[in-house]
Each structure stands twice: as C-alpha cells, then as structure tokens.
N, C-alpha and C. Protein backbone atom coordinates (compact mmCIF):
# COMPACT_ATOMS: atom_id res chain seq x y z
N UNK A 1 154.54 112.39 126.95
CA UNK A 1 153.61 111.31 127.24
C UNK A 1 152.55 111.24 126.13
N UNK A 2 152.25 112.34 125.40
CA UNK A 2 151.18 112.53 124.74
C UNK A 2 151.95 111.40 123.25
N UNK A 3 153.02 112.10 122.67
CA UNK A 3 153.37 111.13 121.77
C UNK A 3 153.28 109.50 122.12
N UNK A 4 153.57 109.25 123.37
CA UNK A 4 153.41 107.51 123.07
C UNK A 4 151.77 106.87 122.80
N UNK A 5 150.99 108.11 123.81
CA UNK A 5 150.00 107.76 123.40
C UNK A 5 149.07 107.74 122.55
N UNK A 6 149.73 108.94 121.41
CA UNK A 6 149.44 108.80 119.94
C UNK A 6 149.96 107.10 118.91
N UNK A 7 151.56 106.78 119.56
CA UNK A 7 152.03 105.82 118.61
C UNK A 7 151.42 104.53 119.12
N UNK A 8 150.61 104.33 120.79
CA UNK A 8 149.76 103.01 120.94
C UNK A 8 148.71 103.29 120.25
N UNK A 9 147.75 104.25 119.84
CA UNK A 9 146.36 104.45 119.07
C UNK A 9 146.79 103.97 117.74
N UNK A 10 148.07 104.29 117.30
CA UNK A 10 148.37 103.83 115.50
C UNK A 10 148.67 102.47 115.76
N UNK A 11 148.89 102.35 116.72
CA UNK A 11 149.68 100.79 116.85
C UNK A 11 147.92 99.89 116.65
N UNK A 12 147.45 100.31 117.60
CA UNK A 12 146.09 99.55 118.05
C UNK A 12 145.33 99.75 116.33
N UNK A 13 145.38 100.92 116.05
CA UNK A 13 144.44 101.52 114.44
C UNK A 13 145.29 100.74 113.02
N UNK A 14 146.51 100.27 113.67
CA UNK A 14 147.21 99.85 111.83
C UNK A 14 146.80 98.44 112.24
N UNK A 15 146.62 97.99 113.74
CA UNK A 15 146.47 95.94 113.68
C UNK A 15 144.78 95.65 113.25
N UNK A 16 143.99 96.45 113.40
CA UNK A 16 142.81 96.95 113.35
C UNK A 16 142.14 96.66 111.52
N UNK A 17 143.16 97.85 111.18
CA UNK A 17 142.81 97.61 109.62
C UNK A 17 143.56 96.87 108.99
N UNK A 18 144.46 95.82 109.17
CA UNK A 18 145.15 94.96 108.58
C UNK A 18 146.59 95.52 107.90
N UNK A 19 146.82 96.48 108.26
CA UNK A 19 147.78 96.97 107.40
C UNK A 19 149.27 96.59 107.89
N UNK A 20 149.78 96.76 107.17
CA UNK A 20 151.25 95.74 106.91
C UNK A 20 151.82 95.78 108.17
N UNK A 21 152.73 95.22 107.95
CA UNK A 21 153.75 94.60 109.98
C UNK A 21 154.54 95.91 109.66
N UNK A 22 154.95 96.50 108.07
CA UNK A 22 156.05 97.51 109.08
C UNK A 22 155.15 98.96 109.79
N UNK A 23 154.46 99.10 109.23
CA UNK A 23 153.78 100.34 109.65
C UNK A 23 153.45 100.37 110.85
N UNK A 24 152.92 98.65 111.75
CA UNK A 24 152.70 98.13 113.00
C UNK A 24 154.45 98.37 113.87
N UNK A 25 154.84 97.87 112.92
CA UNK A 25 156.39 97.56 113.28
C UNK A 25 157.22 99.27 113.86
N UNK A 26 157.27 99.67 113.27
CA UNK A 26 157.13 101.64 112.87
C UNK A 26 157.01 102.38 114.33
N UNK A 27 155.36 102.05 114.44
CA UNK A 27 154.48 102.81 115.33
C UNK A 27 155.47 101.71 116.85
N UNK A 28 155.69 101.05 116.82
CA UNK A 28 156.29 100.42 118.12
C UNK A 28 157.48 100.94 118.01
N UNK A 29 158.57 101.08 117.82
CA UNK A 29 159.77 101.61 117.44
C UNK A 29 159.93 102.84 118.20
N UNK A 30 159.09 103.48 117.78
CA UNK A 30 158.35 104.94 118.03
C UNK A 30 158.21 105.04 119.37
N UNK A 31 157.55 104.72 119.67
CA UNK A 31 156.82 104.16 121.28
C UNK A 31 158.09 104.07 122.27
N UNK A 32 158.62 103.22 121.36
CA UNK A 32 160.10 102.83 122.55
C UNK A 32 160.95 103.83 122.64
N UNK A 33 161.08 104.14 121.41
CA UNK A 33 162.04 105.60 121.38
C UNK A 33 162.02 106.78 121.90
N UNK A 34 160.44 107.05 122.10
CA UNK A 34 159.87 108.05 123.07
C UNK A 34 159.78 107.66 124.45
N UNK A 35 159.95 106.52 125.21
CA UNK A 35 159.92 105.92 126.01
C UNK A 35 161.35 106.36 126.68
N UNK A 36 162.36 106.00 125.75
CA UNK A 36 163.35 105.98 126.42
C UNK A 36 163.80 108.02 126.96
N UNK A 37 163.39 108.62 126.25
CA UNK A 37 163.70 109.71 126.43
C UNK A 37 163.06 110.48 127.33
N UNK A 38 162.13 110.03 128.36
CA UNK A 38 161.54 110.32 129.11
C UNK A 38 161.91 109.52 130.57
N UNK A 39 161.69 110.18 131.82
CA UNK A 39 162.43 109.65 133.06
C UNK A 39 162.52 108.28 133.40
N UNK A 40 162.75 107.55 134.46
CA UNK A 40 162.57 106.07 135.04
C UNK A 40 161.34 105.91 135.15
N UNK A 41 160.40 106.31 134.31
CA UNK A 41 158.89 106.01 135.09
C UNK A 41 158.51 104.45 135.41
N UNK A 42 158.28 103.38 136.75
CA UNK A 42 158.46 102.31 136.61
C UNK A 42 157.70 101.94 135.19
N UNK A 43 156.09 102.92 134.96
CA UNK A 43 155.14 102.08 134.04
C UNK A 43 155.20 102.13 132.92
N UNK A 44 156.06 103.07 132.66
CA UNK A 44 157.00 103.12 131.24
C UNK A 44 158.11 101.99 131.11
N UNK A 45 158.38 101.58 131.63
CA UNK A 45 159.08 100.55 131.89
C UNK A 45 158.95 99.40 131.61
N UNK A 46 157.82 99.21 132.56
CA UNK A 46 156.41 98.07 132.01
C UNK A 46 155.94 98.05 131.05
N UNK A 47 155.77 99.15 130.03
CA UNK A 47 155.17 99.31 128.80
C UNK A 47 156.13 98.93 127.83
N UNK A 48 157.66 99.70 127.81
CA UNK A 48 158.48 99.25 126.88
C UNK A 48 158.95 97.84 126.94
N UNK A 49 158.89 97.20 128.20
CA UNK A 49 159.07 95.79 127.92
C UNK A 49 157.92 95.13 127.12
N UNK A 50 156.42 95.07 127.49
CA UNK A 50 155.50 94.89 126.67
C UNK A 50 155.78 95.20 125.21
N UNK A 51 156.40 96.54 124.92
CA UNK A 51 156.48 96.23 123.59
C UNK A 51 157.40 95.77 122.96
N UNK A 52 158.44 95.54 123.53
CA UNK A 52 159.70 94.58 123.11
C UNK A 52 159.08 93.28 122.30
N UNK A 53 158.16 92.80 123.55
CA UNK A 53 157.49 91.44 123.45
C UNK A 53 156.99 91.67 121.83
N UNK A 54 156.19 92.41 121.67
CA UNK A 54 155.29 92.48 120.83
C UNK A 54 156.35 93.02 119.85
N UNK A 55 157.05 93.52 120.00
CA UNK A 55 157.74 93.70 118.49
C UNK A 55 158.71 92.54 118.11
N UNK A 56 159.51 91.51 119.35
CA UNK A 56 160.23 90.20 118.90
C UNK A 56 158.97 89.34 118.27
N UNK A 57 157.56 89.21 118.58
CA UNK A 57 156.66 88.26 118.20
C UNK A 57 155.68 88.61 117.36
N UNK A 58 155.74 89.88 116.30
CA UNK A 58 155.38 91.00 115.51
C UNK A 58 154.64 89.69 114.39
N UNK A 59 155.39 89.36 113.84
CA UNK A 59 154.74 88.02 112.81
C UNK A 59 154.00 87.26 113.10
N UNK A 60 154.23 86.61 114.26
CA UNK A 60 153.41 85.69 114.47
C UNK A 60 152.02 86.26 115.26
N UNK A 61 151.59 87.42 116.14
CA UNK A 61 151.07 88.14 116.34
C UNK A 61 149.72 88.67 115.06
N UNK A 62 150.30 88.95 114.20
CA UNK A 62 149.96 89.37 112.74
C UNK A 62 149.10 88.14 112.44
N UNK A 63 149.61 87.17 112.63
CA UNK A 63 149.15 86.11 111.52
C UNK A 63 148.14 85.86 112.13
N UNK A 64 147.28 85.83 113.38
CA UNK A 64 146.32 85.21 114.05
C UNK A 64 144.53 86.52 114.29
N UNK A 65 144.06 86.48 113.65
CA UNK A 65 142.50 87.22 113.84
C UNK A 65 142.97 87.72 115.72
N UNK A 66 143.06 86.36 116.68
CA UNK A 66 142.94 86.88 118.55
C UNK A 66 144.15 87.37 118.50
N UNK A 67 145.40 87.18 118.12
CA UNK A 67 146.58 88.27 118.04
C UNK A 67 145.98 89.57 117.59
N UNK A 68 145.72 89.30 116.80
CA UNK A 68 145.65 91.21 116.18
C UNK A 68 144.44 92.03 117.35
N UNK A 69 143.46 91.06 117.02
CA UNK A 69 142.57 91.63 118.03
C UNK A 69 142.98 92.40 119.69
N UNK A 70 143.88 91.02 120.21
CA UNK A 70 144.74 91.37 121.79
C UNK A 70 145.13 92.93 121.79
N UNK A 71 146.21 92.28 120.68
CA UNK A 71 147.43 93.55 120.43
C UNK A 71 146.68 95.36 120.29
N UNK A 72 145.60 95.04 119.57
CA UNK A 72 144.53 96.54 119.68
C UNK A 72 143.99 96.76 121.12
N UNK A 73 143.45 95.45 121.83
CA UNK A 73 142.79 95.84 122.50
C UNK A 73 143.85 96.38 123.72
N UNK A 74 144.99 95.74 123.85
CA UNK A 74 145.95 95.59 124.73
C UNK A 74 146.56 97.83 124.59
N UNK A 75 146.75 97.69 123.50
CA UNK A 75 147.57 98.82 122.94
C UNK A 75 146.73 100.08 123.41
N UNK A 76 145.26 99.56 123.40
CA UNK A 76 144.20 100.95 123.41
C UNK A 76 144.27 100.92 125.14
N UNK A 77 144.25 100.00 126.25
CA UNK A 77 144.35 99.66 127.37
C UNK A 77 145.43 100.45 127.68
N UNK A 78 146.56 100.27 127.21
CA UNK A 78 148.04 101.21 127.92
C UNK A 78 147.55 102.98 127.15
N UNK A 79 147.30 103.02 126.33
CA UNK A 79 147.32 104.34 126.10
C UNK A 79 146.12 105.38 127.02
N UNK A 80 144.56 104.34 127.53
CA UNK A 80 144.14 104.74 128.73
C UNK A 80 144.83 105.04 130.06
N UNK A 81 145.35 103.76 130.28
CA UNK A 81 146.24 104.06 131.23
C UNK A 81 147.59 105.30 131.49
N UNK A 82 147.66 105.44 130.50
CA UNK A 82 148.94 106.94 130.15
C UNK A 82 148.25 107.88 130.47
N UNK A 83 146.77 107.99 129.70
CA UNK A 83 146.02 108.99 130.05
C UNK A 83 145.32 109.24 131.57
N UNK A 84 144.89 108.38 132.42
CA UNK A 84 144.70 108.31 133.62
C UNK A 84 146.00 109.17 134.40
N UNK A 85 147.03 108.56 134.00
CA UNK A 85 148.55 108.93 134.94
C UNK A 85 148.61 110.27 134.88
C-alpha cells in the first residue's frame, strides 16, 4: 500500500512542477501495476479505474493549468485516503 502511495505523491509532485507527460505517465503505470498485485480491495479498484481515466486523457489533462491542478489535488486526496485505510 505504501508504494502506491508513494507513486500518487510523484504523480501529484511531477503535474505540480510541469514536468513531462511521461514521467506523469510512468508514475501512473506504476500505481496500476502495484494495484494489481495486491487483493480485491473494492477501493483499489476505484482508484485503478480513476487512473485508467487519467492515463487514457493524460494529454489533454496536461494541457489545461485546472487539469493539472485537479489531477494533484485529486492524486494527493487518494493517497490520504490509502493512508486513513
């Protein structure tokens, strides 16, 4: 659990400082991959679909100041929530 909630903080920290879609791109990948290797949790579930979203709409996401902004604020929100659980 601890790794995903390292790869939402990079996720939330690379949209943050502007840095390129793959490194954004990367840190989600990550997320999912660790996701999957861990039980049925429903809210893992919920999360990896969320980031599906966000990794099919990765560009256009990018391109907008309230995208990037969401996507941090959204990303730092689930990794609280991991931590609560």
């Amino acid at each position: 659990m601890k790794n995903i909630i390292v790869s939402l903080e990079t996720i939330a920290s690379t949209v943050e400082k502007n840095a390129d879609a793959l490194k954004t791109e990367q840190a989600i990948t990550l997320a999912r991959n660790q996701i999957e290797n861990i039980s049925n949790d429903p809210l893992l579930k919920e999360l990896d679909l969320e980031l599906s979203v966000w990794q099919s709409k990765l560009a256009v996401i990018l391109k907008e100041p309230a995208g990037k902004k969401g996507m941090a604020k959204h990303a730092r929100y689930w990794a609280e929530r991991l931590k609560k659980n």
